[in-house]
PDB file of N, CA and C in Angstrom:
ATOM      1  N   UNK A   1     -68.618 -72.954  18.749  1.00  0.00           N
ATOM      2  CA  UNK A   1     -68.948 -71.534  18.730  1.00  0.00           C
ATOM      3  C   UNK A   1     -68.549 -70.951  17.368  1.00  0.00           C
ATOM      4  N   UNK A   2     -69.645 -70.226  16.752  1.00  0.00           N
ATOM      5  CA  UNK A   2     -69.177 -69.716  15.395  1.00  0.00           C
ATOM      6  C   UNK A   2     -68.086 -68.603  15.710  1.00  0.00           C
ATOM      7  N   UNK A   3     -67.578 -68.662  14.352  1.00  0.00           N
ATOM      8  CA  UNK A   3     -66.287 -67.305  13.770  1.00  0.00           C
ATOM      9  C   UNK A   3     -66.996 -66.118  13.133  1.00  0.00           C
ATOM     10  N   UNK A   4     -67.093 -64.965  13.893  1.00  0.00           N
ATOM     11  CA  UNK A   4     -67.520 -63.818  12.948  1.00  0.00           C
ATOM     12  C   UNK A   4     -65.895 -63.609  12.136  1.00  0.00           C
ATOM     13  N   UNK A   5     -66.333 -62.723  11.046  1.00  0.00           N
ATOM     14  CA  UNK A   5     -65.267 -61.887  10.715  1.00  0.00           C
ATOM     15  C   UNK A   5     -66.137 -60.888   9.925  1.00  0.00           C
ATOM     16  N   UNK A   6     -65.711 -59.189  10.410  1.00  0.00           N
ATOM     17  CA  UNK A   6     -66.187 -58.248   9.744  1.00  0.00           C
ATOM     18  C   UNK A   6     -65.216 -57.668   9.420  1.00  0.00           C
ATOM     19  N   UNK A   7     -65.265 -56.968   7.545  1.00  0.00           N
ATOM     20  CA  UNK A   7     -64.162 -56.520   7.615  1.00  0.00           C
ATOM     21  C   UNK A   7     -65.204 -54.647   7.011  1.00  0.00           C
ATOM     22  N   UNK A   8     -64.179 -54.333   7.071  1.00  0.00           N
ATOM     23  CA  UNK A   8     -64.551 -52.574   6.809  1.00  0.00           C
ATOM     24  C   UNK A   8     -63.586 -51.690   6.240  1.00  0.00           C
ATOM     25  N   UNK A   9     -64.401 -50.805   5.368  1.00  0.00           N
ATOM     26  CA  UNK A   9     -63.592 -50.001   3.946  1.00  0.00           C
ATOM     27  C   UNK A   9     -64.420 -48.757   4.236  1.00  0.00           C
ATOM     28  N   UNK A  10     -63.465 -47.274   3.769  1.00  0.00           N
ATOM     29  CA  UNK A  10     -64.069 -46.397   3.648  1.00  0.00           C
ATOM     30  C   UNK A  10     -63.726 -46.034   2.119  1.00  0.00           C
ATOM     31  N   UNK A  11     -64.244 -45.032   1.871  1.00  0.00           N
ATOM     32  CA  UNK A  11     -63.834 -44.228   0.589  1.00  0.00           C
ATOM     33  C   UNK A  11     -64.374 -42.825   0.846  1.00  0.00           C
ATOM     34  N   UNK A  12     -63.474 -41.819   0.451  1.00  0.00           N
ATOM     35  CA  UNK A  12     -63.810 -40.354   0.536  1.00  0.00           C
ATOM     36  C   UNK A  12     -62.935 -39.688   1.944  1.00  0.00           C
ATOM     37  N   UNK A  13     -62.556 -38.999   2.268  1.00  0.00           N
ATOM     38  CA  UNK A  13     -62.279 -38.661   3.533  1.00  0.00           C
ATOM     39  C   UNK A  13     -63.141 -37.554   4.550  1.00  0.00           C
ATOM     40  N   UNK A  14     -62.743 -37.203   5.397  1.00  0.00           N
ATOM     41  CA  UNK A  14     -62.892 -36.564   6.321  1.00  0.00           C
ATOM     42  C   UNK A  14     -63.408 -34.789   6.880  1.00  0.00           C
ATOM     43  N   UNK A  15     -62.885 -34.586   5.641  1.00  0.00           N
ATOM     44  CA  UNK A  15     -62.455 -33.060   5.307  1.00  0.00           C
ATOM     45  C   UNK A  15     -63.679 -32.186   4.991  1.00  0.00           C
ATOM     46  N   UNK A  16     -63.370 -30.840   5.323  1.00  0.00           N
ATOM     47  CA  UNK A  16     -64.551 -30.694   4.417  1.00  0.00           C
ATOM     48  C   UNK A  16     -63.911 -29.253   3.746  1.00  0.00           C
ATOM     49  N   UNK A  17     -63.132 -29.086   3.734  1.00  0.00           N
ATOM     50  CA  UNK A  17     -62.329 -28.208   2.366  1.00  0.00           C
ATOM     51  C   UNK A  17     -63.048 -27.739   1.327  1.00  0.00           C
ATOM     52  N   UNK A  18     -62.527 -27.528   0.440  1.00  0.00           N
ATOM     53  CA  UNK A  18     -62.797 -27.682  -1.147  1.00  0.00           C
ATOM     54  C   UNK A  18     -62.308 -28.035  -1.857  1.00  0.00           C
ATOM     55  N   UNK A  19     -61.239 -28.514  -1.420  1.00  0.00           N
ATOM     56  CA  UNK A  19     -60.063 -29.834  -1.963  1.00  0.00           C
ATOM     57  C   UNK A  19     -60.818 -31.548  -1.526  1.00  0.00           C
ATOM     58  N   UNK A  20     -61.816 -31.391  -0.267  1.00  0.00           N
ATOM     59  CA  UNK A  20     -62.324 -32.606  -0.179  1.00  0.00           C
ATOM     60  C   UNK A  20     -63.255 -33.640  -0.593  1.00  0.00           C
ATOM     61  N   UNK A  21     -63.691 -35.005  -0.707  1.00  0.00           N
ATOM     62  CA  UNK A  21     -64.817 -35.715  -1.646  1.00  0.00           C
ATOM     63  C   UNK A  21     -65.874 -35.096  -0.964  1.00  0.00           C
ATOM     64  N   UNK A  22     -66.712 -35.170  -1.984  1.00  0.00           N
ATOM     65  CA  UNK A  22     -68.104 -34.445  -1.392  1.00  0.00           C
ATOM     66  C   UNK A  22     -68.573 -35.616  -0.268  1.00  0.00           C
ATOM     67  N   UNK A  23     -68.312 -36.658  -0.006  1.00  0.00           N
ATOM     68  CA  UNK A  23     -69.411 -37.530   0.443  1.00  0.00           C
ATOM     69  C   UNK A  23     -67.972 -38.776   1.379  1.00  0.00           C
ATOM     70  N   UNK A  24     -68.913 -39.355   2.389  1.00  0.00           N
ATOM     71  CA  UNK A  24     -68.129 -40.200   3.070  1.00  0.00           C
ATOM     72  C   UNK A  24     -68.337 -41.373   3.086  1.00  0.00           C
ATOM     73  N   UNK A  25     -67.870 -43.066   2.351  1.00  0.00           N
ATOM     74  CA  UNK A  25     -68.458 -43.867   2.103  1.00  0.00           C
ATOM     75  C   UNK A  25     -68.208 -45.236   3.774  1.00  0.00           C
ATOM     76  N   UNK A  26     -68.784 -45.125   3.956  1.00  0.00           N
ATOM     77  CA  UNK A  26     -67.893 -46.908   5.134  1.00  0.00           C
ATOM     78  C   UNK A  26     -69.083 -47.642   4.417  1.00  0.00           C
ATOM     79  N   UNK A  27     -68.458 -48.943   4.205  1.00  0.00           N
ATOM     80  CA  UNK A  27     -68.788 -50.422   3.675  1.00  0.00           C
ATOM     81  C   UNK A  27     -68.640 -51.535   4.709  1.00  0.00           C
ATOM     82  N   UNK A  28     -69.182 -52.470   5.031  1.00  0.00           N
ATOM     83  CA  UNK A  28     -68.770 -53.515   5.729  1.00  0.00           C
ATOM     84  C   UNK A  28     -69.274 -55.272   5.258  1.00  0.00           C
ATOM     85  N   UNK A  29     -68.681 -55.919   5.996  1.00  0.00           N
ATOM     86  CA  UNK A  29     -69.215 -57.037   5.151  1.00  0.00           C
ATOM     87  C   UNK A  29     -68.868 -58.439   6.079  1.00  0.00           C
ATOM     88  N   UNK A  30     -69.775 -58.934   6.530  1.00  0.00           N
ATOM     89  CA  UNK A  30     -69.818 -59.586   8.355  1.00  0.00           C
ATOM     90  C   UNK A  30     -70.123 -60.938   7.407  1.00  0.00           C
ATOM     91  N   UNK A  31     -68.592 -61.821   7.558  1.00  0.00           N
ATOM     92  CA  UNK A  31     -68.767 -63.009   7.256  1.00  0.00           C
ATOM     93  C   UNK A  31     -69.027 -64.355   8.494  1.00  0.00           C
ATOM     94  N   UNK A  32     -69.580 -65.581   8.384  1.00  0.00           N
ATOM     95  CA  UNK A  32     -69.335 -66.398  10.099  1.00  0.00           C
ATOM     96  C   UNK A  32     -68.850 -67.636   9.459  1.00  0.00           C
ATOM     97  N   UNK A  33     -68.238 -68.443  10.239  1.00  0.00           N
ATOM     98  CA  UNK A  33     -67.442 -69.491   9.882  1.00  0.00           C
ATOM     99  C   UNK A  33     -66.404 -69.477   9.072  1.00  0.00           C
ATOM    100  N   UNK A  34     -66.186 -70.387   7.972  1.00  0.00           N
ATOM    101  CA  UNK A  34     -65.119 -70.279   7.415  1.00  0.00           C
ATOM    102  C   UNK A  34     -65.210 -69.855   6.436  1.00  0.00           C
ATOM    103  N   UNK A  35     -66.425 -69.052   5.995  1.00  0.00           N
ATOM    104  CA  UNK A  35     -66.571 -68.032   4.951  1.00  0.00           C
ATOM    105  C   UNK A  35     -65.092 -67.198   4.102  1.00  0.00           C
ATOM    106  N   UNK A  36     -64.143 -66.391   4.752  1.00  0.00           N
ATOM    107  CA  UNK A  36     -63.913 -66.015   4.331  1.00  0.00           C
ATOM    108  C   UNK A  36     -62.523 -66.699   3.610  1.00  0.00           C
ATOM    109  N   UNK A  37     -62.392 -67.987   3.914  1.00  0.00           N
ATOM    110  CA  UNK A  37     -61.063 -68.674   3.067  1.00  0.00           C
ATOM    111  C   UNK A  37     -62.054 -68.864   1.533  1.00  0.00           C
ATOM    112  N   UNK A  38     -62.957 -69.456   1.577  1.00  0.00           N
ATOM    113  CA  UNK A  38     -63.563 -70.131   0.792  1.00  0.00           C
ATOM    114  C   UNK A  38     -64.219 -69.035  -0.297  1.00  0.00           C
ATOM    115  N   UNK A  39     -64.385 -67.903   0.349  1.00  0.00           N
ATOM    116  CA  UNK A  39     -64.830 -66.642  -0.785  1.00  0.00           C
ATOM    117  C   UNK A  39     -63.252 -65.884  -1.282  1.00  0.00           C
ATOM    118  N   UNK A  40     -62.219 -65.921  -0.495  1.00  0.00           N
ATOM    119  CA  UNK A  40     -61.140 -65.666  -1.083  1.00  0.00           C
ATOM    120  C   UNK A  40     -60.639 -66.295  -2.281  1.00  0.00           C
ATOM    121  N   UNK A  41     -61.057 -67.877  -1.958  1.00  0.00           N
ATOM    122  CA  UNK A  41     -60.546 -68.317  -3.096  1.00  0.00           C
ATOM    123  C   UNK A  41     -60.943 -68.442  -4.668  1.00  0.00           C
ATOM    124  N   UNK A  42     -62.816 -68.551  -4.281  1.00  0.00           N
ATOM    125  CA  UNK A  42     -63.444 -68.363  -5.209  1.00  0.00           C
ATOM    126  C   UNK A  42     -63.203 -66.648  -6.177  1.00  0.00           C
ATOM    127  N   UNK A  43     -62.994 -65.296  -5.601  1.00  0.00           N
ATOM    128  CA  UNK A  43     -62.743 -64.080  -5.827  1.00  0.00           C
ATOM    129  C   UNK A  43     -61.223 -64.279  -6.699  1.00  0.00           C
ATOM    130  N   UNK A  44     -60.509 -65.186  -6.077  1.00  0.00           N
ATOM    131  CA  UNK A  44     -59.058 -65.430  -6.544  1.00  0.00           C
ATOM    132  C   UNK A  44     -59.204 -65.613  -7.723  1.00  0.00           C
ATOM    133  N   UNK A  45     -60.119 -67.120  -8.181  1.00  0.00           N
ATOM    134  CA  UNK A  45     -60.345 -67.809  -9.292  1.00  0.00           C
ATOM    135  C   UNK A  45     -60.740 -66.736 -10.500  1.00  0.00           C
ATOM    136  N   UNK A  46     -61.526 -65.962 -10.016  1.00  0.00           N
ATOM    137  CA  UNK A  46     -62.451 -64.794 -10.774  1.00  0.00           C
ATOM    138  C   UNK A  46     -61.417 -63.739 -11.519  1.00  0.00           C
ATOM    139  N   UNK A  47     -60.605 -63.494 -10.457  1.00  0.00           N
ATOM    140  CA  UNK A  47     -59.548 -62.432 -10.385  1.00  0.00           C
ATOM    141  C   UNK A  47     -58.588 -62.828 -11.816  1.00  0.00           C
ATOM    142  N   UNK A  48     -58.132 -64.187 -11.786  1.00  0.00           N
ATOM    143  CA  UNK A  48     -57.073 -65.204 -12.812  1.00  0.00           C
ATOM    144  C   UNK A  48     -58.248 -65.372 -13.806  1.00  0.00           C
ATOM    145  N   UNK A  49     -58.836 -65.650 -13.963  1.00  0.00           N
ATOM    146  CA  UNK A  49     -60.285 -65.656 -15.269  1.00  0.00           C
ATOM    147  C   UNK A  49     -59.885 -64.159 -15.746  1.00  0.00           C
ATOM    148  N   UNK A  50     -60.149 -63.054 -15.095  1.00  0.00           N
ATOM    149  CA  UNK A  50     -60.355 -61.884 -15.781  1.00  0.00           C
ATOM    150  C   UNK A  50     -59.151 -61.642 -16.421  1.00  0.00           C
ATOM    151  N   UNK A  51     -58.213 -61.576 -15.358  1.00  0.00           N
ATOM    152  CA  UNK A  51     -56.735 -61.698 -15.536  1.00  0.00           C
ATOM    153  C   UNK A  51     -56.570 -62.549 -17.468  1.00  0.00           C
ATOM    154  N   UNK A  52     -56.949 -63.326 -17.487  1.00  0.00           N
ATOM    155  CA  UNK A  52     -56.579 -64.554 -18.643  1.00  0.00           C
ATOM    156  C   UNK A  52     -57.624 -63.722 -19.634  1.00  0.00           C
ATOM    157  N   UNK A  53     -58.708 -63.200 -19.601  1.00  0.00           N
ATOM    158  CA  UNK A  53     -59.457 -62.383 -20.806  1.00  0.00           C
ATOM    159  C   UNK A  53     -58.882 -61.402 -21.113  1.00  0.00           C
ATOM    160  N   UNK A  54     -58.003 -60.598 -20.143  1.00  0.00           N
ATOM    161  CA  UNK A  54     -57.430 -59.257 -20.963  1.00  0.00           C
ATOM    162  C   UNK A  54     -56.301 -58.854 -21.932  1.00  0.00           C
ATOM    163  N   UNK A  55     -56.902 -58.490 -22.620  1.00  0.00           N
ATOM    164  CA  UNK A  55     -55.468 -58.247 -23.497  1.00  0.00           C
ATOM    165  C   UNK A  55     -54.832 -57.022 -23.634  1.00  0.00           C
ATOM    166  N   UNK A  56     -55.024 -55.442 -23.533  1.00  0.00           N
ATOM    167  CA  UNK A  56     -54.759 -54.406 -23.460  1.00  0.00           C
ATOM    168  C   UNK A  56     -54.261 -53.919 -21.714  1.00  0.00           C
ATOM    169  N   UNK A  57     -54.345 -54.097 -20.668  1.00  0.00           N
ATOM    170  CA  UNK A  57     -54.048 -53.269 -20.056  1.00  0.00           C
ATOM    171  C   UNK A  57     -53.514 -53.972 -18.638  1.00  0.00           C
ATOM    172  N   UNK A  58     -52.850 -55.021 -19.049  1.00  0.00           N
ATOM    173  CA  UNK A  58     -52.269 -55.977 -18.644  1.00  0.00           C
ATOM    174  C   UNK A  58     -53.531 -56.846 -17.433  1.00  0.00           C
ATOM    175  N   UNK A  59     -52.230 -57.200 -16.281  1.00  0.00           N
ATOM    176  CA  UNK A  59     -52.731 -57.931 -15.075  1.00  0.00           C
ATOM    177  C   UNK A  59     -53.281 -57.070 -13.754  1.00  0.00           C
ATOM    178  N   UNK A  60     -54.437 -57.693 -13.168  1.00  0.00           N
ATOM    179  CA  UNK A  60     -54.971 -56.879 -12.097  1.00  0.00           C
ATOM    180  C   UNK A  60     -54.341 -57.718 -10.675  1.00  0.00           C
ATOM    181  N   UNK A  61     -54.070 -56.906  -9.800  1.00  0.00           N
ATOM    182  CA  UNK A  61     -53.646 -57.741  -8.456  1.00  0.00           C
ATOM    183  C   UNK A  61     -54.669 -57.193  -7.864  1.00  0.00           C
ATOM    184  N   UNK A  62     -55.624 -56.943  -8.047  1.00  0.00           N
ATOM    185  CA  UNK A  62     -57.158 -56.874  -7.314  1.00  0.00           C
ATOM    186  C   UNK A  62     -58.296 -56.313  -8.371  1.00  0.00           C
ATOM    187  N   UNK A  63     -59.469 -56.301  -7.591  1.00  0.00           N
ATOM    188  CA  UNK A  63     -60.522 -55.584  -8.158  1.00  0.00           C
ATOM    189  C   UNK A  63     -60.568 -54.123  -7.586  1.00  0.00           C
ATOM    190  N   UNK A  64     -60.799 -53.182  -8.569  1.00  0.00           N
ATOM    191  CA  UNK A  64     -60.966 -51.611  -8.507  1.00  0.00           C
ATOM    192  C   UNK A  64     -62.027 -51.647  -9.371  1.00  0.00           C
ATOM    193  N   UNK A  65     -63.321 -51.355  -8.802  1.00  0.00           N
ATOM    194  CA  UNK A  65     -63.911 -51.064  -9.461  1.00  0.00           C
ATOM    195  C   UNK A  65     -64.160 -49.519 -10.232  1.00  0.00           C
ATOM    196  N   UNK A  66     -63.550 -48.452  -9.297  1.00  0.00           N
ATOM    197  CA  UNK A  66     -62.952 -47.359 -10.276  1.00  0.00           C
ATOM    198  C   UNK A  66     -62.374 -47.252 -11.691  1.00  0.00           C
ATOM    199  N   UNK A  67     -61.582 -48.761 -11.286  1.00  0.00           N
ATOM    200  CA  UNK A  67     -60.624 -48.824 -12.792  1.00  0.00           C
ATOM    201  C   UNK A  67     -61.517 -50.228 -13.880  1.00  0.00           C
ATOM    202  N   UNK A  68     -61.989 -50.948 -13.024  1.00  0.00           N
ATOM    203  CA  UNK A  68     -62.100 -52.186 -13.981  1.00  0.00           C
ATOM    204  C   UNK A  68     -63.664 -51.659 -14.667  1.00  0.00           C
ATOM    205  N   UNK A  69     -64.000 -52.400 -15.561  1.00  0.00           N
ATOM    206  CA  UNK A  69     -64.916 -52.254 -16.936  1.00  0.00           C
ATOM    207  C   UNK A  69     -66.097 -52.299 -16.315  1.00  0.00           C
ATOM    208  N   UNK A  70     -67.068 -52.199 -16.898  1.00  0.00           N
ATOM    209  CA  UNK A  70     -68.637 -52.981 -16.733  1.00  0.00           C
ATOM    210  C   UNK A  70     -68.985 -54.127 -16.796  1.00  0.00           C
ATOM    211  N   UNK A  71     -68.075 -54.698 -17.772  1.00  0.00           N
ATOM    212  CA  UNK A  71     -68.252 -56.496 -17.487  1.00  0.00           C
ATOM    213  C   UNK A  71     -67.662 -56.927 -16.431  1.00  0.00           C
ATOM    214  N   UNK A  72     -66.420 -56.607 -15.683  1.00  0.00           N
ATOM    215  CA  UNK A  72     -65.692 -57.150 -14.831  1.00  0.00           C
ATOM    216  C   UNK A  72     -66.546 -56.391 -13.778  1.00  0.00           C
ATOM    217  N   UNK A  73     -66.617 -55.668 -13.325  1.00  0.00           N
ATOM    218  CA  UNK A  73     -67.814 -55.304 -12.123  1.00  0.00           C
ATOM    219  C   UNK A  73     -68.958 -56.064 -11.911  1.00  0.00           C
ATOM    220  N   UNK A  74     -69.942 -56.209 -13.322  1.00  0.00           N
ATOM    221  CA  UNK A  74     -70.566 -57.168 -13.251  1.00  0.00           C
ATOM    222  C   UNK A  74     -70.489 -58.444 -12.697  1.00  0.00           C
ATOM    223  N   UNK A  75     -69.343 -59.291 -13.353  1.00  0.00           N
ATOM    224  CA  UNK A  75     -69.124 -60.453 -12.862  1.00  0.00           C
ATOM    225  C   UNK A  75     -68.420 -60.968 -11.313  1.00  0.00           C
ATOM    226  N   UNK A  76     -68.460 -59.779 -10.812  1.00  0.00           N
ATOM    227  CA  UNK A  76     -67.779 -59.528  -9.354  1.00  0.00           C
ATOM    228  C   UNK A  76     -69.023 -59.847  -8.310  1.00  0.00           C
ATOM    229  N   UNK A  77     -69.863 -59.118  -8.674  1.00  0.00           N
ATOM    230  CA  UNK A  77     -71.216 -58.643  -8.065  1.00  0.00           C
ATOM    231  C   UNK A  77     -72.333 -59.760  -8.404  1.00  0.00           C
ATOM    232  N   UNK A  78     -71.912 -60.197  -9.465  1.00  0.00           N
ATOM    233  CA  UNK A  78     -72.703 -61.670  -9.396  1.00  0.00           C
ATOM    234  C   UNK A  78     -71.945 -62.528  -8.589  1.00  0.00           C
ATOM    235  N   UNK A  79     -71.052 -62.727  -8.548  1.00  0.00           N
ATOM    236  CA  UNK A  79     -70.060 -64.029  -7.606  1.00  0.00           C
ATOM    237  C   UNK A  79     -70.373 -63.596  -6.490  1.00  0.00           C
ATOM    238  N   UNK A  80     -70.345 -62.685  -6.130  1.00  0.00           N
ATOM    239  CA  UNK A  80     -70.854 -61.921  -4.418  1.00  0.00           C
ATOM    240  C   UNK A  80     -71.837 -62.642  -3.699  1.00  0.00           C
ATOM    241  N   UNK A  81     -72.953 -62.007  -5.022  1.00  0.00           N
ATOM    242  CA  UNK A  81     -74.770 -62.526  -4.655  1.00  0.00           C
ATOM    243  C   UNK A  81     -74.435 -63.790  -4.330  1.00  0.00           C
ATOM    244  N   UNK A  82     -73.526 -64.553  -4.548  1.00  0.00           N
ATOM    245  CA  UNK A  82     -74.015 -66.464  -3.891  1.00  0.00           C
ATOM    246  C   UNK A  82     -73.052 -66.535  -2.980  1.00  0.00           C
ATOM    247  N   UNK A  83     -72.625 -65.936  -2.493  1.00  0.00           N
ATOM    248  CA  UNK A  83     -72.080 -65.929  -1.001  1.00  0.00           C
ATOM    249  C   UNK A  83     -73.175 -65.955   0.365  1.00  0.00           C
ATOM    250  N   UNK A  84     -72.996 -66.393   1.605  1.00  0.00           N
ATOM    251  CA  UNK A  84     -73.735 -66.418   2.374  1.00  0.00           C
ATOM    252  C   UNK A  84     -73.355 -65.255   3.335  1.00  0.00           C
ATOM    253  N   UNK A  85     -73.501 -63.392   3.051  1.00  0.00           N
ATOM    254  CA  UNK A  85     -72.508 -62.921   3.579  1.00  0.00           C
ATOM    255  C   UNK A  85     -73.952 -61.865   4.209  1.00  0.00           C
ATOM    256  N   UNK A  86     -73.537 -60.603   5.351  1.00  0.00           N
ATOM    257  CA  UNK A  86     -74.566 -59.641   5.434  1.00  0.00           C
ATOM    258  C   UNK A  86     -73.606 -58.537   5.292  1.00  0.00           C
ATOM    259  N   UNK A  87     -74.003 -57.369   3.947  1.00  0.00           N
ATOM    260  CA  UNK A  87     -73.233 -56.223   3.804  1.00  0.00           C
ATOM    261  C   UNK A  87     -73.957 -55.178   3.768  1.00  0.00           C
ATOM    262  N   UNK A  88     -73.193 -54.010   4.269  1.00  0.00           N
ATOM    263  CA  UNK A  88     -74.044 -52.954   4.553  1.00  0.00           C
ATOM    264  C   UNK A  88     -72.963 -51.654   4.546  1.00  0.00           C
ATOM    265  N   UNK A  89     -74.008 -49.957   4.102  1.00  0.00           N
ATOM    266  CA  UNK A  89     -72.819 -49.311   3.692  1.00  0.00           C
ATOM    267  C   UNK A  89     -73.506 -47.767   3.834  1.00  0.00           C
ATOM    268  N   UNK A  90     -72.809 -47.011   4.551  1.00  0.00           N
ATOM    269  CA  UNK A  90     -73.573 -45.783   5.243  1.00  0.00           C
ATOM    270  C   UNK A  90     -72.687 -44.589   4.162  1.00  0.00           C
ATOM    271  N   UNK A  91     -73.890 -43.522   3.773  1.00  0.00           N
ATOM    272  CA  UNK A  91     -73.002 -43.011   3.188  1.00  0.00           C
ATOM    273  C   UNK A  91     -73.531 -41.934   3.754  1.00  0.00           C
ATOM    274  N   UNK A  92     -72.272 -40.251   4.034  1.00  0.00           N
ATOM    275  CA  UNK A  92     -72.767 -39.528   4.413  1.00  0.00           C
ATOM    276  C   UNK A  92     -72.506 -38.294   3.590  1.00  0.00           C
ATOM    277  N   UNK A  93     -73.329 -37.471   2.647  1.00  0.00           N
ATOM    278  CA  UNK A  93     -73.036 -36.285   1.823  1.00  0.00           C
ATOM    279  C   UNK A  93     -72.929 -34.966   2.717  1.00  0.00           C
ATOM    280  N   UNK A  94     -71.587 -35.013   2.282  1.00  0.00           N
ATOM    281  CA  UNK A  94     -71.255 -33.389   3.451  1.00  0.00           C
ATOM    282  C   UNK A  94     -71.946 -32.169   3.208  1.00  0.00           C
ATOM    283  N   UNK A  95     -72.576 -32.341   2.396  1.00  0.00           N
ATOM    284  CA  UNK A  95     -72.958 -30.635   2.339  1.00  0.00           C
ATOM    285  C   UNK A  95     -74.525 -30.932   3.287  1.00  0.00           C
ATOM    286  N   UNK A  96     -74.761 -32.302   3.683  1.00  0.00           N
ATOM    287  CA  UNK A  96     -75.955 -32.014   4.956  1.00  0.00           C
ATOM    288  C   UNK A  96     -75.702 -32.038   5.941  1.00  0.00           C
ATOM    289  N   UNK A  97     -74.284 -31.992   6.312  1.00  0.00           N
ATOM    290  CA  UNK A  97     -73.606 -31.710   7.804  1.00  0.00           C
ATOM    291  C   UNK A  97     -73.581 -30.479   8.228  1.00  0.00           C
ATOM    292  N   UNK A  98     -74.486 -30.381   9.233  1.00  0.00           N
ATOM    293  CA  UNK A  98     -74.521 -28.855  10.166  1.00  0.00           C
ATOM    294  C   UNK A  98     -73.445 -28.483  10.146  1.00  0.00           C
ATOM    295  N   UNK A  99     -73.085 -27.430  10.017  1.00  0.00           N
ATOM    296  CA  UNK A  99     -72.432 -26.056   9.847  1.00  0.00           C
ATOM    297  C   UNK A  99     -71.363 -26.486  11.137  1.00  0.00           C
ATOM    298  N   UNK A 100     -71.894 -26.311  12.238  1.00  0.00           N
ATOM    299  CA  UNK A 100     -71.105 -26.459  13.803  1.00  0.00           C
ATOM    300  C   UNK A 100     -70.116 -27.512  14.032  1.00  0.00           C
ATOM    301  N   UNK A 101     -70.420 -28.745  13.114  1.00  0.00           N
ATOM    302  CA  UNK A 101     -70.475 -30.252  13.163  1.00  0.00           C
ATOM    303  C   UNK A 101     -68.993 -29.857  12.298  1.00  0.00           C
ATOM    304  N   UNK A 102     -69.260 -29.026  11.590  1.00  0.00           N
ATOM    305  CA  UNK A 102     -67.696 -29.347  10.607  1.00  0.00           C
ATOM    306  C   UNK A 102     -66.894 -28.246  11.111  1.00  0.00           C
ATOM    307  N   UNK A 103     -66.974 -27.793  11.706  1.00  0.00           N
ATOM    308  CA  UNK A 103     -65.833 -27.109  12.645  1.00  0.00           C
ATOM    309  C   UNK A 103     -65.663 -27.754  14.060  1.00  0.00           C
ATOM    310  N   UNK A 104     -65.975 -28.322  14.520  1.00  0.00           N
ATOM    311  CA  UNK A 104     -65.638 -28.650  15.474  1.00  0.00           C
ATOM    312  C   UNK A 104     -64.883 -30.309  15.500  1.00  0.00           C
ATOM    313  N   UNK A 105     -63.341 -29.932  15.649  1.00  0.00           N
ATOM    314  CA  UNK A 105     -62.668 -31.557  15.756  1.00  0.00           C
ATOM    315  C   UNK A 105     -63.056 -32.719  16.415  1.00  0.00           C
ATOM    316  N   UNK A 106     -63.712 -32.755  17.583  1.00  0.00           N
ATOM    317  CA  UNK A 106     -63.966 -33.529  18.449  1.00  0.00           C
ATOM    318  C   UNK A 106     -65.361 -34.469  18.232  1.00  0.00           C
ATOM    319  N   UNK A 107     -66.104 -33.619  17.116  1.00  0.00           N
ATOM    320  CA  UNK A 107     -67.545 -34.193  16.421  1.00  0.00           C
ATOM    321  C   UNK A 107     -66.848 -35.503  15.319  1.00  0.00           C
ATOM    322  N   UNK A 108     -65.763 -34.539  14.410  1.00  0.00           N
ATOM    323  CA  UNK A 108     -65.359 -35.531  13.624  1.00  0.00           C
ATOM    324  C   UNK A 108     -64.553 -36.588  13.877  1.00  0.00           C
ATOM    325  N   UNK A 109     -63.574 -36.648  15.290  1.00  0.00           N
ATOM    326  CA  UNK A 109     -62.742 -37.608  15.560  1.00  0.00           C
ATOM    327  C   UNK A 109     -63.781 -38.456  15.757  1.00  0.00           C
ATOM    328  N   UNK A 110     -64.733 -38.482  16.582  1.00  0.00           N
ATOM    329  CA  UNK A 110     -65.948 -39.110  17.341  1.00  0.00           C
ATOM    330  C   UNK A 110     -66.550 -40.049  16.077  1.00  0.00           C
ATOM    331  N   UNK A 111     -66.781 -38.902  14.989  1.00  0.00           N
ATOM    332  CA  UNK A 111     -67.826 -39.532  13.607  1.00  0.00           C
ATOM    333  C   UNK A 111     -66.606 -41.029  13.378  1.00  0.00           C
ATOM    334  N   UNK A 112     -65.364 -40.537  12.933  1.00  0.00           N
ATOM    335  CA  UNK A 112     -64.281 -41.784  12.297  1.00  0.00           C
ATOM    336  C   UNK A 112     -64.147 -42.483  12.950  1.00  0.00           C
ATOM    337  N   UNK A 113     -64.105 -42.346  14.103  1.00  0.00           N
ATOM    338  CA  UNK A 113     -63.809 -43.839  15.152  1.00  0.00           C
ATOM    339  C   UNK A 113     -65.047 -44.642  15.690  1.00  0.00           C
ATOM    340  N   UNK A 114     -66.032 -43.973  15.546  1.00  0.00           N
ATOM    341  CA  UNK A 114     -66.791 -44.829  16.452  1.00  0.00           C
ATOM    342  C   UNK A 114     -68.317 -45.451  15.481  1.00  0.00           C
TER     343      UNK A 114
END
């Protein structure tokens, strides 16, 4: 019997303030079998490569693509593409959320959890 593993990331929060991100990101990324030792390690390898090219701004203990360059994004996103993986990523811009929808708590607990 195969192994799923899905894992899941958001970015942006909840809020809708004017202190809050305009927009709500969830990501996911549904690996089966033993996918995900074998892409860890390869990402690892990538990680110590980039790690070993930099000279200004020291060592990364992950990828941020916020923080890391255009080449290092690049070369992330190519190592990805030859994975055998299915990813997918809903994004929702708050300012097209009904009016009612953002006052009411029980819409948004509902939206984050489920």
């Amino acid at each position: 019997m195969p192994v799923v593993n899905v894992f899941v990331d958001e970015a942006g929060d909840l809020g809708f303030s004017l202190n809050s991100t305009k927009s709500f990101v969830l990501s996911y990324v549904i690996m089966i079998n033993d996918m995900p030792m074998f892409i860890r390690n390869k990402v690892r390898r990538l990680l110590k490569n980039t790690n070993t090219k930099r000279r200004v701004r020291g060592k990364a203990q992950e990828f941020k693509f916020s923080n890391d360059d255009h080449v290092t994004r690049e070369r992330l996103l190519r190592k990805i593409k030859t994975f055998d993986l299915s990813i997918g990523t809903v994004v929702i811009m708050k300012y097209s959320v009904k009016e009612n929808l953002k006052e009411s708590p029980v819409y948004i607990i509902q939206l984050s959890c489920c």
